[in-house]
C-alpha atoms as a PDB file:
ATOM      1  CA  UNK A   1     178.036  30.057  87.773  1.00  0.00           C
ATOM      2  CA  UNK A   2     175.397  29.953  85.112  1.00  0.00           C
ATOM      3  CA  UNK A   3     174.775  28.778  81.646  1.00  0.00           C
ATOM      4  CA  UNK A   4     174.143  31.181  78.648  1.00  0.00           C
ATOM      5  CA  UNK A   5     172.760  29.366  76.002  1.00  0.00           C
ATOM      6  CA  UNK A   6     172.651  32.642  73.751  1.00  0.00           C
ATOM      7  CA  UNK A   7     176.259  33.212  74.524  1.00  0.00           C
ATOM      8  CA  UNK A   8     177.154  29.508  74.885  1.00  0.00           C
ATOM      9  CA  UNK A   9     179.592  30.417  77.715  1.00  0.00           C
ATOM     10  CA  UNK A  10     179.502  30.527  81.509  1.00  0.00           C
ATOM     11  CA  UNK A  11     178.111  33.309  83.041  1.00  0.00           C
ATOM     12  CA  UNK A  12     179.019  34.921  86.694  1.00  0.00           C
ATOM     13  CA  UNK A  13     176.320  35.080  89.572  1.00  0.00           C
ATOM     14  CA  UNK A  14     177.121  39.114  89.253  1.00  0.00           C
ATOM     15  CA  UNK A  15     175.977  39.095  85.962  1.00  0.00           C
ATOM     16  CA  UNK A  16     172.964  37.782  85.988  1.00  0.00           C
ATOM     17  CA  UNK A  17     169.834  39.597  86.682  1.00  0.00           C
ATOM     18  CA  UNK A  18     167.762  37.026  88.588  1.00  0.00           C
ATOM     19  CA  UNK A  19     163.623  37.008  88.381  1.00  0.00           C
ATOM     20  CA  UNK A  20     161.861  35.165  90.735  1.00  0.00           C
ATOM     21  CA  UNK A  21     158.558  33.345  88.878  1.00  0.00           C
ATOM     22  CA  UNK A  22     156.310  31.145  90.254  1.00  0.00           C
ATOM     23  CA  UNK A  23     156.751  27.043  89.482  1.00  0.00           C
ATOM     24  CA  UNK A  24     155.479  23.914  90.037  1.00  0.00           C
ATOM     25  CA  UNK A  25     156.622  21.088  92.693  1.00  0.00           C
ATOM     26  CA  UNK A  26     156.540  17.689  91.220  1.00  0.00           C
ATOM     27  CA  UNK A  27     156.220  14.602  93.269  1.00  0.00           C
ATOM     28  CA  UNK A  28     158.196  11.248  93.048  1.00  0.00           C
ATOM     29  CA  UNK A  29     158.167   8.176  94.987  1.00  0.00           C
ATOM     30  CA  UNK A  30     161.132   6.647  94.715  1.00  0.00           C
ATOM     31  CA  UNK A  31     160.233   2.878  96.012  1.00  0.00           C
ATOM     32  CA  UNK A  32     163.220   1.586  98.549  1.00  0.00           C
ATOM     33  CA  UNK A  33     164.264  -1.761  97.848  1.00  0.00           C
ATOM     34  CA  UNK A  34     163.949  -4.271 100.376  1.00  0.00           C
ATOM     35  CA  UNK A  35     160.894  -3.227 101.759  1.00  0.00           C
ATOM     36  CA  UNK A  36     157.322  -1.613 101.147  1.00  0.00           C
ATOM     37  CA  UNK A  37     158.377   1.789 101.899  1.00  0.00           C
ATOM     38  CA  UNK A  38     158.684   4.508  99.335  1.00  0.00           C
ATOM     39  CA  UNK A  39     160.660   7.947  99.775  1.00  0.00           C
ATOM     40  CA  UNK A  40     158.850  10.673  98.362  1.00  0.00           C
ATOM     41  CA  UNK A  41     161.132  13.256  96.375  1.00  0.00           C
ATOM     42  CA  UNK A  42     160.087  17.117  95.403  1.00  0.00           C
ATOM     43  CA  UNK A  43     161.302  18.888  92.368  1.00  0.00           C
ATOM     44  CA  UNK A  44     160.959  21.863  90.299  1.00  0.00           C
ATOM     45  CA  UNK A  45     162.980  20.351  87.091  1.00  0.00           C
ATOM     46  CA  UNK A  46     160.997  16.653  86.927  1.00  0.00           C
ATOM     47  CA  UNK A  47     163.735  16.078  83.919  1.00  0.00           C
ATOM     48  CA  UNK A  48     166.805  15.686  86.058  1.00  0.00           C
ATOM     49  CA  UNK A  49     165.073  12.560  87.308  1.00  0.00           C
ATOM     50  CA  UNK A  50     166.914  10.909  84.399  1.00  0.00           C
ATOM     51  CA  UNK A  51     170.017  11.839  85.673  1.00  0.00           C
ATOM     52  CA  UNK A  52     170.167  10.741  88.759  1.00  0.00           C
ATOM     53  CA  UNK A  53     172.608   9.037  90.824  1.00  0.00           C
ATOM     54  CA  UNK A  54     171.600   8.813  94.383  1.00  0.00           C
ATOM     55  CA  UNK A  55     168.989  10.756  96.882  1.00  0.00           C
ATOM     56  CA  UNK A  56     170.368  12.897  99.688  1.00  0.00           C
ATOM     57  CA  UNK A  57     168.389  12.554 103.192  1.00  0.00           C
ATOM     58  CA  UNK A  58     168.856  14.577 106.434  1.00  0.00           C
ATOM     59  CA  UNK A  59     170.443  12.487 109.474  1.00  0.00           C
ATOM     60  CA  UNK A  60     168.144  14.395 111.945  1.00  0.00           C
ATOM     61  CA  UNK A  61     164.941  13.585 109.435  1.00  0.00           C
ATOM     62  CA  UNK A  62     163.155  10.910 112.305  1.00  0.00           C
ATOM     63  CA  UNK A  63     161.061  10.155 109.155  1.00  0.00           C
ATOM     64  CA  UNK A  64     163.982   8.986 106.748  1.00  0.00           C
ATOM     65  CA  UNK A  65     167.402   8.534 108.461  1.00  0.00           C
ATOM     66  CA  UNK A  66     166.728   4.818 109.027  1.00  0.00           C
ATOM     67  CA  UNK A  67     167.021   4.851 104.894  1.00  0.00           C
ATOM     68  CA  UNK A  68     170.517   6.176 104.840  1.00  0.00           C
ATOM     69  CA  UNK A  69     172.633   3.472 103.344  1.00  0.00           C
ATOM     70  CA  UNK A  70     169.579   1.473 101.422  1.00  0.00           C
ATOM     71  CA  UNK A  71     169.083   1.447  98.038  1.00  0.00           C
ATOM     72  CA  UNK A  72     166.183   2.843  95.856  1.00  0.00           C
ATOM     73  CA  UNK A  73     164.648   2.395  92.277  1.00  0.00           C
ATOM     74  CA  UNK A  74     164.271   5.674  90.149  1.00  0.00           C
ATOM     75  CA  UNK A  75     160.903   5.947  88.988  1.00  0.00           C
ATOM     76  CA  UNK A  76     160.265   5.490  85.085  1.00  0.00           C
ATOM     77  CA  UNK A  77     163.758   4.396  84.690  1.00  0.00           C
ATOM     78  CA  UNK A  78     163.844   1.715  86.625  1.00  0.00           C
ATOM     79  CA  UNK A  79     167.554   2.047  88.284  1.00  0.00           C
ATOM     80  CA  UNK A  80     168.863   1.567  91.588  1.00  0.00           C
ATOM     81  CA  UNK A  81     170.703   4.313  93.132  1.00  0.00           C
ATOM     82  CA  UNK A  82     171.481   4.764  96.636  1.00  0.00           C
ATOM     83  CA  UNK A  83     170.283   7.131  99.369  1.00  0.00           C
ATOM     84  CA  UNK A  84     172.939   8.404 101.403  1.00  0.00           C
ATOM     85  CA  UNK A  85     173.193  11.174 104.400  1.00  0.00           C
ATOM     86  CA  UNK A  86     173.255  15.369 104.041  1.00  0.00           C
ATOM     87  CA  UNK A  87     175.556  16.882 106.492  1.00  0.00           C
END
C-alpha cells in the first residue's frame, strides 16, 4: 500500500507505476549503552531517524547478535531504544 499525497488516499501496489532512481545511503552510529561499542545503521530516508523505536539485528550477524537485548541511544535525539532480533 502506498500514499498519494495528490489524492490524499491509499494507493494499491497495482497501481502504482514504480521508477527506480538512484539515492544516497546515510550512515548512523547508534552508540550501545553500557559499553564503547557503537552499531552502525544505513538508510535511504535519514528523517525516520526521529521516529524510531528500536533497531532490528540478524541472530546469525557474528558481528552484532551479542547486542540483541541491549539498549542504544538514537543519535541527535538522544533516546534509548532497544535492539532486538530479525527472524
Amino acid at each position: 500500500v502506498n500514499w498519494s499525497p495528490n489524492l490524499r488516499t491509499a494507493v494499491s501496489d497495482l497501481e502504482v507505476e514504480t521508477v527506480e532512481r538512484m539515492g544516497k545511503l546515510y550512515y548512523f552510529n547508534y552508540p550501545v549503552i553500557d559499553g564503547n561499542e557503537v552499531l552502525p545503521v544505513a538508510t535511504t530516508r535519514p528523517e525516520t531517524i526521529l521516529g524510531d523505536t528500536a533497531v532490528c539485528v540478524s541472530p546469525q550477524d557474528e558481528r552484532y547478535k551479542h547486542l540483541i537485548g541491549k539498549n542504544c541511544v538514537v543519535p541527535t535525539v538522544g533516546r534509548v531504544i532497544p535492539i532486538i532480533a530479525d527472524e
